[in-house]
C-alpha atoms as a PDB file:
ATOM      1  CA  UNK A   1      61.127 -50.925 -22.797  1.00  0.00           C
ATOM      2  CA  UNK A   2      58.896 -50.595 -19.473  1.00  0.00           C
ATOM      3  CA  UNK A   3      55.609 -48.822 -20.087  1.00  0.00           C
ATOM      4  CA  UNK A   4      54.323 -47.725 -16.381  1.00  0.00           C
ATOM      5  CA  UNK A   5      50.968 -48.557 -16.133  1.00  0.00           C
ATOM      6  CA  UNK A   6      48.131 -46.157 -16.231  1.00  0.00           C
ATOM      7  CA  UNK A   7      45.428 -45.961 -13.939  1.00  0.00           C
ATOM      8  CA  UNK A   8      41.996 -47.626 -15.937  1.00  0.00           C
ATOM      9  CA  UNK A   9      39.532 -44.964 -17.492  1.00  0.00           C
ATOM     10  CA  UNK A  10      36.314 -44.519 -15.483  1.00  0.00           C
ATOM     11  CA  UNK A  11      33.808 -46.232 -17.156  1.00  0.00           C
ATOM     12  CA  UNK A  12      30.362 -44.733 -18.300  1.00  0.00           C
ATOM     13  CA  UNK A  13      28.893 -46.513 -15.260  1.00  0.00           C
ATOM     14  CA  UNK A  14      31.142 -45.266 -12.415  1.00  0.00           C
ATOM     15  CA  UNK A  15      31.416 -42.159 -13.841  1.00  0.00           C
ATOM     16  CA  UNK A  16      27.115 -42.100 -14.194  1.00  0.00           C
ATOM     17  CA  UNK A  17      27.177 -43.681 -10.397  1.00  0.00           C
ATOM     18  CA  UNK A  18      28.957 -40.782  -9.718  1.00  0.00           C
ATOM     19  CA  UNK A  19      26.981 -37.813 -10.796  1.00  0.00           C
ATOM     20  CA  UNK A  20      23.927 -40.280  -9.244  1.00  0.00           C
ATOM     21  CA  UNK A  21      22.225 -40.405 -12.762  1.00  0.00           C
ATOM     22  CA  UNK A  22      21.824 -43.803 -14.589  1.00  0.00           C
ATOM     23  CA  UNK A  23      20.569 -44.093 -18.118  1.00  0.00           C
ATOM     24  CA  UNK A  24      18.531 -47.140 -18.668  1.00  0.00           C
ATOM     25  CA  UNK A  25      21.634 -49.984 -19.535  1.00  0.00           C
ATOM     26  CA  UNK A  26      23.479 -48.261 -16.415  1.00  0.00           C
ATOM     27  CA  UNK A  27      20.645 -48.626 -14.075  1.00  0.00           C
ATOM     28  CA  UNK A  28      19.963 -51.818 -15.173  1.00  0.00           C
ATOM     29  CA  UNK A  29      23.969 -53.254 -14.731  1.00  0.00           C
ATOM     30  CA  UNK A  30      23.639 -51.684 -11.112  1.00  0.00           C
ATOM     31  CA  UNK A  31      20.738 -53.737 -10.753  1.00  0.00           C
ATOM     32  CA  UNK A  32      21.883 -56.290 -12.132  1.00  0.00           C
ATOM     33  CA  UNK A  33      18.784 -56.609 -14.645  1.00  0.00           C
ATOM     34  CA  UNK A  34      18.461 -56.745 -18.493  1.00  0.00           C
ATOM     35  CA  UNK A  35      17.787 -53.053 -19.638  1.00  0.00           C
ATOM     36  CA  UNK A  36      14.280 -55.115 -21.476  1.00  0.00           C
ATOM     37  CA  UNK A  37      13.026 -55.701 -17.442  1.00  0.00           C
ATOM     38  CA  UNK A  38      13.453 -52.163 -16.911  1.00  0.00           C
ATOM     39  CA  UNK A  39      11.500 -51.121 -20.170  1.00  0.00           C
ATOM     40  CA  UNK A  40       9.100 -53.432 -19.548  1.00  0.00           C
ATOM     41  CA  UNK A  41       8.892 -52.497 -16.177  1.00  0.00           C
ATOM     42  CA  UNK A  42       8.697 -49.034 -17.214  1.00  0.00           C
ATOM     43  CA  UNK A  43       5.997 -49.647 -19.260  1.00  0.00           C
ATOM     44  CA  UNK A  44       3.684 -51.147 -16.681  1.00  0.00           C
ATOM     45  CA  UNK A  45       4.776 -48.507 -14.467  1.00  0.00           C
ATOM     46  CA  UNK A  46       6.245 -50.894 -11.976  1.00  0.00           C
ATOM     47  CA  UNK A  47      10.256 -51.078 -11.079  1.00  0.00           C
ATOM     48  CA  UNK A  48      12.154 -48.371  -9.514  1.00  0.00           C
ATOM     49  CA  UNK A  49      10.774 -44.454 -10.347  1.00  0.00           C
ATOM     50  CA  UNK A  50      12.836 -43.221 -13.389  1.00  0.00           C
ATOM     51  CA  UNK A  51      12.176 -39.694 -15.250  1.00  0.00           C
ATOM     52  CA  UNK A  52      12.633 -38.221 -18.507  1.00  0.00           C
ATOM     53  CA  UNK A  53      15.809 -35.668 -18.413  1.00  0.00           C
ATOM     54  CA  UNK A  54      17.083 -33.867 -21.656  1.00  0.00           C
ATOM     55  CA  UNK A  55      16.025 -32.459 -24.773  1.00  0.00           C
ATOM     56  CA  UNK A  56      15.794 -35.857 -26.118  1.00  0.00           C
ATOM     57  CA  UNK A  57      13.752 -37.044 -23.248  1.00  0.00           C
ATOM     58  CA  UNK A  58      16.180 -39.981 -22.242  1.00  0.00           C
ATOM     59  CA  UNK A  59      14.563 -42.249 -19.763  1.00  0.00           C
ATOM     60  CA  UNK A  60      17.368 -41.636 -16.513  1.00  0.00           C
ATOM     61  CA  UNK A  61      16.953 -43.370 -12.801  1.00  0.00           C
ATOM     62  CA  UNK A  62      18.248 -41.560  -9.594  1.00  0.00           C
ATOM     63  CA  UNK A  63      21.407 -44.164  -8.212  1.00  0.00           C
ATOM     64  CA  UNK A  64      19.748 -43.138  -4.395  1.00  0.00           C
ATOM     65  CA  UNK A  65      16.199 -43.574  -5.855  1.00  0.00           C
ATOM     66  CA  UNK A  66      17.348 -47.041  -6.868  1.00  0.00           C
ATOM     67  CA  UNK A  67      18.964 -48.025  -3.705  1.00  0.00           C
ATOM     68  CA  UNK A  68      15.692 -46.795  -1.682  1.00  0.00           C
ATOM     69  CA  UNK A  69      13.542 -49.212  -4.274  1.00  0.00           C
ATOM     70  CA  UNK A  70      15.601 -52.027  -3.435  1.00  0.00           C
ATOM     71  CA  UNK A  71      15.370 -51.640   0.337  1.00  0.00           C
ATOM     72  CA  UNK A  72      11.761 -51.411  -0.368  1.00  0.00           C
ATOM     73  CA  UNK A  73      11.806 -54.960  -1.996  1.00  0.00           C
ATOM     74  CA  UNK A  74      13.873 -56.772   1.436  1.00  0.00           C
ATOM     75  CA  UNK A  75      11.068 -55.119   3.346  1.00  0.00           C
ATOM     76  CA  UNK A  76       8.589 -56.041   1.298  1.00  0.00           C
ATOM     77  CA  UNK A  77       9.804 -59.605   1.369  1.00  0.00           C
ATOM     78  CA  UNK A  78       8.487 -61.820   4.078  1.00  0.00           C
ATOM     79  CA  UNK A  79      11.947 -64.334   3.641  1.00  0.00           C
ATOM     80  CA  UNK A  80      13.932 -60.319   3.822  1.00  0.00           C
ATOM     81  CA  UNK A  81      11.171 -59.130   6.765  1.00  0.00           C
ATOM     82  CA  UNK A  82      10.498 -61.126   9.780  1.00  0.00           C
ATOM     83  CA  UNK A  83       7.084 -59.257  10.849  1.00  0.00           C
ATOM     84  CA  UNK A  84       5.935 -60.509   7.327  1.00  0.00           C
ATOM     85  CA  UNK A  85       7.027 -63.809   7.531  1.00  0.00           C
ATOM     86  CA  UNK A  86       3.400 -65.743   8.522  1.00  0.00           C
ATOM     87  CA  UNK A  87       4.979 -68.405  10.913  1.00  0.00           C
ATOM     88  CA  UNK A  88       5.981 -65.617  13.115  1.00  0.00           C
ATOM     89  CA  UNK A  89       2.642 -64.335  13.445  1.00  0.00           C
ATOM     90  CA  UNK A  90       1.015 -66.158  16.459  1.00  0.00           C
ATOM     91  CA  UNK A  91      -2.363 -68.850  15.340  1.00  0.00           C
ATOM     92  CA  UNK A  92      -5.675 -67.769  16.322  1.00  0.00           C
ATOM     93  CA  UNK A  93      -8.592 -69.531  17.357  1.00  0.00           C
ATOM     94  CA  UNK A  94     -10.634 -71.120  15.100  1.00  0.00           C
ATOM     95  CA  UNK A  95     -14.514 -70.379  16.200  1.00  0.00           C
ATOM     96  CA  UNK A  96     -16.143 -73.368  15.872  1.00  0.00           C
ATOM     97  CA  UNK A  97     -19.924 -72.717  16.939  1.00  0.00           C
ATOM     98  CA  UNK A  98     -22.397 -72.597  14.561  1.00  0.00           C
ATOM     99  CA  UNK A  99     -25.930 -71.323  15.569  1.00  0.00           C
ATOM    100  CA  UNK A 100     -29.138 -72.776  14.135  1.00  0.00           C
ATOM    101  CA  UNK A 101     -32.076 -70.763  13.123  1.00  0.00           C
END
């Protein structure tokens, strides 16, 4: 007997990337983080913005909010950002000349 195979369930994640709201572990798979970096990040209000949503108050990050962050990063990297890269930024003179009093 030949069972015809099914399509796979959406899992939480694509279905949460889909409605572009991530719970903590979801965000933090798209990432590609533990959801602990997050907390902690969280915590010392660093990381990507996140908000409470819910009567329970769960702790949810916007998929475009998180996308936006991470562009941030590469342009906040000088190896991502070549005007921040320092060996593209031309030398300047040294002053040498001292006066005496």
């Amino acid at each position: 007997m030949h069972q015809s195979a099914k399509p796979p369930a959406p899992t939480t994640s694509s279905v949460a990337v889909r409605t572009g709201f991530l719970t903590v572990k979801d965000a933090a798979d798209y990432l590609g983080l533990s959801p602990h970096t997050l907390y902690v990040w969280r915590h010392r209000r660093q990381g990507p913005p996140s908000f409470r949503m819910g009567p329970r108050g769960r702790v949810m990050y916007r998929v475009e909010a998180l996308d936006a962050w991470v562009r941030e990063q590469e342009q906040a990297d000088s190896r991502s950002n070549p005007a921040l890269n320092p060996l593209s930024i031309p030398s300047q003179a040294r002053v040498t000349s001292f006066t005496r009093a």
